[in-house]
Structure formats: C-alpha cells, structure tokens
Protein backbone atom coordinates (compact mmCIF):
# COMPACT_ATOMS: atom_id res chain seq x y z
CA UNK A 1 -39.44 -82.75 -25.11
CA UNK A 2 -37.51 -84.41 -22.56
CA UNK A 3 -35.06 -87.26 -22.45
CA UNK A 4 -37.66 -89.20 -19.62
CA UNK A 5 -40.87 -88.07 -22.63
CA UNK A 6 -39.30 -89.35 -25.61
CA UNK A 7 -37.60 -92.88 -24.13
CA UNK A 8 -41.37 -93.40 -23.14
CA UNK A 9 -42.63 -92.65 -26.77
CA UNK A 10 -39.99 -94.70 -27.90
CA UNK A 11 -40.99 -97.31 -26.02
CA UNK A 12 -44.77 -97.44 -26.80
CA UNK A 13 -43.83 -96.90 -31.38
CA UNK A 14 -41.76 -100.02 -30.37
CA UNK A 15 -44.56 -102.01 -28.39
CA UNK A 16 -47.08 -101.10 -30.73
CA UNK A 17 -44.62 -101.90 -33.70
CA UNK A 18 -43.97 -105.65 -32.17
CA UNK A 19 -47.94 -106.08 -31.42
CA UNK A 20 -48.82 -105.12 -35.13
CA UNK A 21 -46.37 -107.97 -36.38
CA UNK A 22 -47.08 -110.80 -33.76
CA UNK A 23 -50.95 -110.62 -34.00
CA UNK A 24 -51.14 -110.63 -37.84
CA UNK A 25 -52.21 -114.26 -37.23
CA UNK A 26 -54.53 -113.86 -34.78
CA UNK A 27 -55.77 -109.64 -36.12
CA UNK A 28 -55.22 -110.03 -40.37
CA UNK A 29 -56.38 -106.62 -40.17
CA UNK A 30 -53.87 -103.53 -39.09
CA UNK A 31 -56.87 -101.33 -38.40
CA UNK A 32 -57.96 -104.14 -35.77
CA UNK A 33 -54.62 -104.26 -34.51
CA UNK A 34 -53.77 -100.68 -34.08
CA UNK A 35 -57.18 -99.78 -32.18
CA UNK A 36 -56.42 -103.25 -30.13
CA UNK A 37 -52.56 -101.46 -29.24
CA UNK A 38 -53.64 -97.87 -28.97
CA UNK A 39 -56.33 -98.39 -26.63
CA UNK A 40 -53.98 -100.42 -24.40
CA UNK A 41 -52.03 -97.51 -24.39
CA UNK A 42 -54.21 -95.06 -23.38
CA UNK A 43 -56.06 -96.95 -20.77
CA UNK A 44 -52.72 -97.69 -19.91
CA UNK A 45 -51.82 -94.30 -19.39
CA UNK A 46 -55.39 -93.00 -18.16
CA UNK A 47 -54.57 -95.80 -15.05
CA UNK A 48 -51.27 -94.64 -14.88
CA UNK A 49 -52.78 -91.07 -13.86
CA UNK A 50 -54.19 -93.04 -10.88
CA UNK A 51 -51.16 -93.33 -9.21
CA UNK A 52 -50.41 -89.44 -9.37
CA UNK A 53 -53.13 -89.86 -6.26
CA UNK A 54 -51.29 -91.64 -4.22
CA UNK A 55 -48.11 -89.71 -5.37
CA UNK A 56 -49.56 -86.19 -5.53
CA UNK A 57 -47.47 -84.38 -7.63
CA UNK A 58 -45.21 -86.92 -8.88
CA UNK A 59 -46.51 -86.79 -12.31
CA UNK A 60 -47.10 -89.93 -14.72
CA UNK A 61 -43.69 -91.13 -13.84
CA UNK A 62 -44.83 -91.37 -10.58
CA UNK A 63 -43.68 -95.22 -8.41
CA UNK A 64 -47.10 -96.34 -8.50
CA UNK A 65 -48.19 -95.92 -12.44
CA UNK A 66 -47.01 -99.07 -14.45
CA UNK A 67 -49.10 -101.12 -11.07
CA UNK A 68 -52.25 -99.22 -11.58
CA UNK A 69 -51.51 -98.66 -15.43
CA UNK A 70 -51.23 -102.27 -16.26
CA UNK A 71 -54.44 -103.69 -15.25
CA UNK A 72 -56.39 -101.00 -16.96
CA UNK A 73 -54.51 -101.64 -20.01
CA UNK A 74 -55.15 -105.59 -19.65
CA UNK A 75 -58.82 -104.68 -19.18
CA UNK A 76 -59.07 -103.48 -22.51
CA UNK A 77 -57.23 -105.79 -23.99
CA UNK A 78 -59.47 -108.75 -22.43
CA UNK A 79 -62.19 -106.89 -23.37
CA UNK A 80 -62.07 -105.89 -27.13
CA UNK A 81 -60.02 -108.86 -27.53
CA UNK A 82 -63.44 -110.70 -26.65
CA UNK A 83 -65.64 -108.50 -29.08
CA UNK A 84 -63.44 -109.30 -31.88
CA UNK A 85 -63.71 -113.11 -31.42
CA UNK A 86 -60.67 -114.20 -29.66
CA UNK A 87 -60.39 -115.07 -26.24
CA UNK A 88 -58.78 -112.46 -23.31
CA UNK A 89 -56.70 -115.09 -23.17
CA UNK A 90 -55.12 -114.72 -26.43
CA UNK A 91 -55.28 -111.17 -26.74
CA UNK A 92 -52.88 -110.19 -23.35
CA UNK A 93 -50.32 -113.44 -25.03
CA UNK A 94 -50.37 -111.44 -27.88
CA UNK A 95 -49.55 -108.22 -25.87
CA UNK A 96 -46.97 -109.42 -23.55
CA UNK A 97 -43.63 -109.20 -25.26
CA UNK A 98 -44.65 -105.78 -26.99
CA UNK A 99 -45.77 -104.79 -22.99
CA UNK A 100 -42.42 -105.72 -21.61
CA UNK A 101 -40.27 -104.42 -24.47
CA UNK A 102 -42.09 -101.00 -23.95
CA UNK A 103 -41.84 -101.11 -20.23
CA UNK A 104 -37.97 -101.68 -20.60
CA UNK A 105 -37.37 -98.56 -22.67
CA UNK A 106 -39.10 -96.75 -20.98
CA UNK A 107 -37.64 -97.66 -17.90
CA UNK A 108 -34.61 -96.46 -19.42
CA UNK A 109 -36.22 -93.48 -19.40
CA UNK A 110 -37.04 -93.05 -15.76
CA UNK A 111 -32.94 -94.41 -15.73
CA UNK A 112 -31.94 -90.99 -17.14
CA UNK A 113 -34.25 -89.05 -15.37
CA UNK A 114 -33.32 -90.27 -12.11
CA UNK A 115 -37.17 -90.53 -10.80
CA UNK A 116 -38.84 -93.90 -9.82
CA UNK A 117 -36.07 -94.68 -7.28
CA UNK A 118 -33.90 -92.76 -6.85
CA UNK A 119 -30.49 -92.73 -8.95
CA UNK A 120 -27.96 -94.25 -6.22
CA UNK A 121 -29.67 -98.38 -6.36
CA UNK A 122 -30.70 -97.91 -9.56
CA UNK A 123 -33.80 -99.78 -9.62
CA UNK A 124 -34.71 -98.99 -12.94
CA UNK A 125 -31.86 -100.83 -14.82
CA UNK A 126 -32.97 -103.87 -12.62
CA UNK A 127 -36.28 -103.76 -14.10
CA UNK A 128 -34.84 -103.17 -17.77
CA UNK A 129 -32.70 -106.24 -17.35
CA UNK A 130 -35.81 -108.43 -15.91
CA UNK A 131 -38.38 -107.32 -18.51
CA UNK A 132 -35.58 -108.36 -21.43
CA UNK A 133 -34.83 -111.76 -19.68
CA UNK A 134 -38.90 -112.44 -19.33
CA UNK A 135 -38.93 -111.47 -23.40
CA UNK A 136 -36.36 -113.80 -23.94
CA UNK A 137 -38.02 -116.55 -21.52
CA UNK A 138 -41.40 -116.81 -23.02
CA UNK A 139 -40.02 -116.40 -26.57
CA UNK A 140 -37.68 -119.74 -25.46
CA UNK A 141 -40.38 -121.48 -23.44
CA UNK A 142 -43.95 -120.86 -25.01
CA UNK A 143 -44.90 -121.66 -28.30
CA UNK A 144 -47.50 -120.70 -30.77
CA UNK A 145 -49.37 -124.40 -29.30
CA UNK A 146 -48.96 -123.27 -25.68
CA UNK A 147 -52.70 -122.96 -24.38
CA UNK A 148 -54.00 -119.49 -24.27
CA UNK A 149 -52.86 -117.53 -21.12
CA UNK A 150 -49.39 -119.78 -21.04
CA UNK A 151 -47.27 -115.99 -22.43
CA UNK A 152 -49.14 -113.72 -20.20
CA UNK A 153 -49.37 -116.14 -17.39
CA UNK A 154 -45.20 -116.19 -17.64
CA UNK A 155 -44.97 -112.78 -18.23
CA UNK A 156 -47.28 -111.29 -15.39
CA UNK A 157 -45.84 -113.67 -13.06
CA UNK A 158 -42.38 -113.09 -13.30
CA UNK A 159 -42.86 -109.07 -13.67
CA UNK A 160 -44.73 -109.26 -10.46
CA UNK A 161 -41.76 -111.39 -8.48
CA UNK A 162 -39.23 -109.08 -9.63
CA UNK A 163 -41.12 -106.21 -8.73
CA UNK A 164 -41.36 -107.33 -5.59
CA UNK A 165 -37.54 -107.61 -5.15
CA UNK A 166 -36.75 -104.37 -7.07
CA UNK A 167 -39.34 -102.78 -4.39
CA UNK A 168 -36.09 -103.49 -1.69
CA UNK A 169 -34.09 -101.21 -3.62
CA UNK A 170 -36.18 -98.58 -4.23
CA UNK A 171 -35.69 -95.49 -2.62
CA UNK A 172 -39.51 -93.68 -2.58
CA UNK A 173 -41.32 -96.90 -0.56
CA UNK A 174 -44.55 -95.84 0.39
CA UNK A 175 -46.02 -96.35 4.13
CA UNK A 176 -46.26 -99.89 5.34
CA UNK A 177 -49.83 -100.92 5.02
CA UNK A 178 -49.79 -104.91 6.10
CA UNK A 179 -47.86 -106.57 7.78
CA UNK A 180 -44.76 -104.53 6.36
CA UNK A 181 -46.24 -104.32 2.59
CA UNK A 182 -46.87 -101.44 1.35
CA UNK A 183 -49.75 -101.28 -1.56
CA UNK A 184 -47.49 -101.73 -4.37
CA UNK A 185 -46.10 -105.17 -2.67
CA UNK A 186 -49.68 -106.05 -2.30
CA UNK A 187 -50.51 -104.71 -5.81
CA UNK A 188 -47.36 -107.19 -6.61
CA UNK A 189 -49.11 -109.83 -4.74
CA UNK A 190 -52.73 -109.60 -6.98
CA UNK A 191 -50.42 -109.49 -10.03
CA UNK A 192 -48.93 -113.39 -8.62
CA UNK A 193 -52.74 -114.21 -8.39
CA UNK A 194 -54.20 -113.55 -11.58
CA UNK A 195 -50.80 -115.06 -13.34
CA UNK A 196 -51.71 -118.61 -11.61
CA UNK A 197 -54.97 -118.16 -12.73
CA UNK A 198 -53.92 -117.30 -16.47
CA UNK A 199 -51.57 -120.21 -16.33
CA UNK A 200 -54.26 -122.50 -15.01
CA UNK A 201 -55.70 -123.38 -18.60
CA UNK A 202 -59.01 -123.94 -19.06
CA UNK A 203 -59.72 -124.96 -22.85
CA UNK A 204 -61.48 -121.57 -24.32
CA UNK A 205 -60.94 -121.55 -27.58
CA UNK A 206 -61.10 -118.33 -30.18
CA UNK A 207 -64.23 -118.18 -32.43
C-alpha cells in the first residue's frame, strides 16, 4: 500500500468515525449510520472515477475527483437521508465536518505524493489548512438550533471559494472553457449555488 492509499483510508475510518458519533441524535442506530457513511463513500468514490475521464490516466487522485466525487456522495446522502425520515437537509449537516476532516487527510495524502498540483505551490496543504479552519468555523458558528442546511450551507460554500483560489496555484489547470474558467472553476461556481440555496432556510422539518 502506498503512502497517497493509506492517508486516504485514514481519512475516510476518521470521517466515518466522526459521522457515527455526531448523528447518534439524529441515527440512534449504528447500522443506520454506517450504511448512511459507507454509501457516501462509495458513491463518493464511484464519482470520483468520473474525473479519471477528463484526466485519462490520472487515476482516482486525479484534479477533478473530490468536484465530481462530492455531489454524488451528497446525492446519497440527501437521498437515504430522506427514506429514513430526516430531511437532506439534516443528513449533509450531519456529514459535513466528518467530509472535511476526511478531505484534509487525505489531502495530506496527495501532499506526499506530490500529485493534484504539483509539489512546488503546494496546493494541497492550502486545502488541508482551509478544510480545518471551515471545521473549526461551523463548529464555532452553527449550533445544534441552526435551521437545517445552516452546516452544509457553511461548509459547501466556503470549500467552493477556496477552491477557487487554490485553483491559481495549481499546477495541472485544465483548458479554459468560459470566459477563462476552466470546468472545475465552473464546477466551483455550482458548488457557491447550491450553498446559497442550502443556507436559504425553508422550515422542513424531520419526521
């Protein structure tokens, strides 16, 4: 196993560790919780496998992953989280801190490696350092009375901005697709989008 394999492996025990204890509230069942993390992770992962096609032969730790592997993780998340009586809302608040602590790790990951970047700007500690200062920000500014999308909402939103600055540092930049974006600024973009929308509450309520 590599250094790169088993800082990501690290990473997801520790997410799915932190979601198992913050959604005991919400999920008083760990069988609940576990099939709520593990299928985060691998429709996480299965996106993920989408960027390897606009990165052919870049592998899973390929620029592109985490901004196609996200979304297909929050998918499920909305969706089960739906079927088992809470709101999507709830369910990706419950996720986000376990989401960004397992991004960080494994970012250290791609740190060691070299990849997603390039070694000389070192884009990846950037995004280590953001995702811990958006754990610590939502832990310090949301509560458990904050309506439902207020964590994700913070979270998606400020991982988006400072993906869009780490972008500037980042040696790999795809083609320019509009008006100098390329897709992952645009990807950025939708990410802004749907965190105004999750912070725009509109009084669902779990069963």
């Amino acid at each position: 196993m590599t250094p790169w394999a088993g800082l990501v492996l690290a990473g997801i025990a520790l997410g799915l560790t932190v979601f198992a204890q913050t959604s005991r509230d919400h999920l008083p069942s760990l069988l609940q919780r576990l099939e709520l993390g593990l299928g985060a992770v691998f429709f996480g992962l299965l996106g993920a496998r989408l960027g390897v096609l606009l990165h052919p032969g870049a592998g899973l730790h390929s620029a592109g992953s985490i901004l196609l592997g996200l979304p297909a993780g929050a998918a499920w998340i909305a969706w089960r989280s739906w079927s088992l009586g809470l709101t999507a809302r709830t369910g990706l608040d419950l996720v986000a801190p376990a989401f960004l602590l397992s991004h960080a790790i494994g970012r250290l990951g791609c740190l060691q490696a070299g990849c997603c970047g390039g070694a000389l700007s070192r884009p990846q500690l950037h995004e280590v350092v953001s995702d811990l200062l958006l754990v610590v920000g939502i832990s310090r500014f949301t509560s458990a009375g904050s309506p439902p999308g207020r964590r994700a909402g913070v979270a998606l939103l400020g991982f988006s901005l400072f993906r869009l600055i780490h972008e500037r540092f980042r040696s790999d930049l795809p083609p320019a697709l509009v008006l100098g974006m390329t897709w992952r600024d645009l990807a950025c973009l939708v990410g802004v989008v749907v965190a105004v929308g999750l912070l725009h509450h509109r009084g669902e309520v779990d069963q």
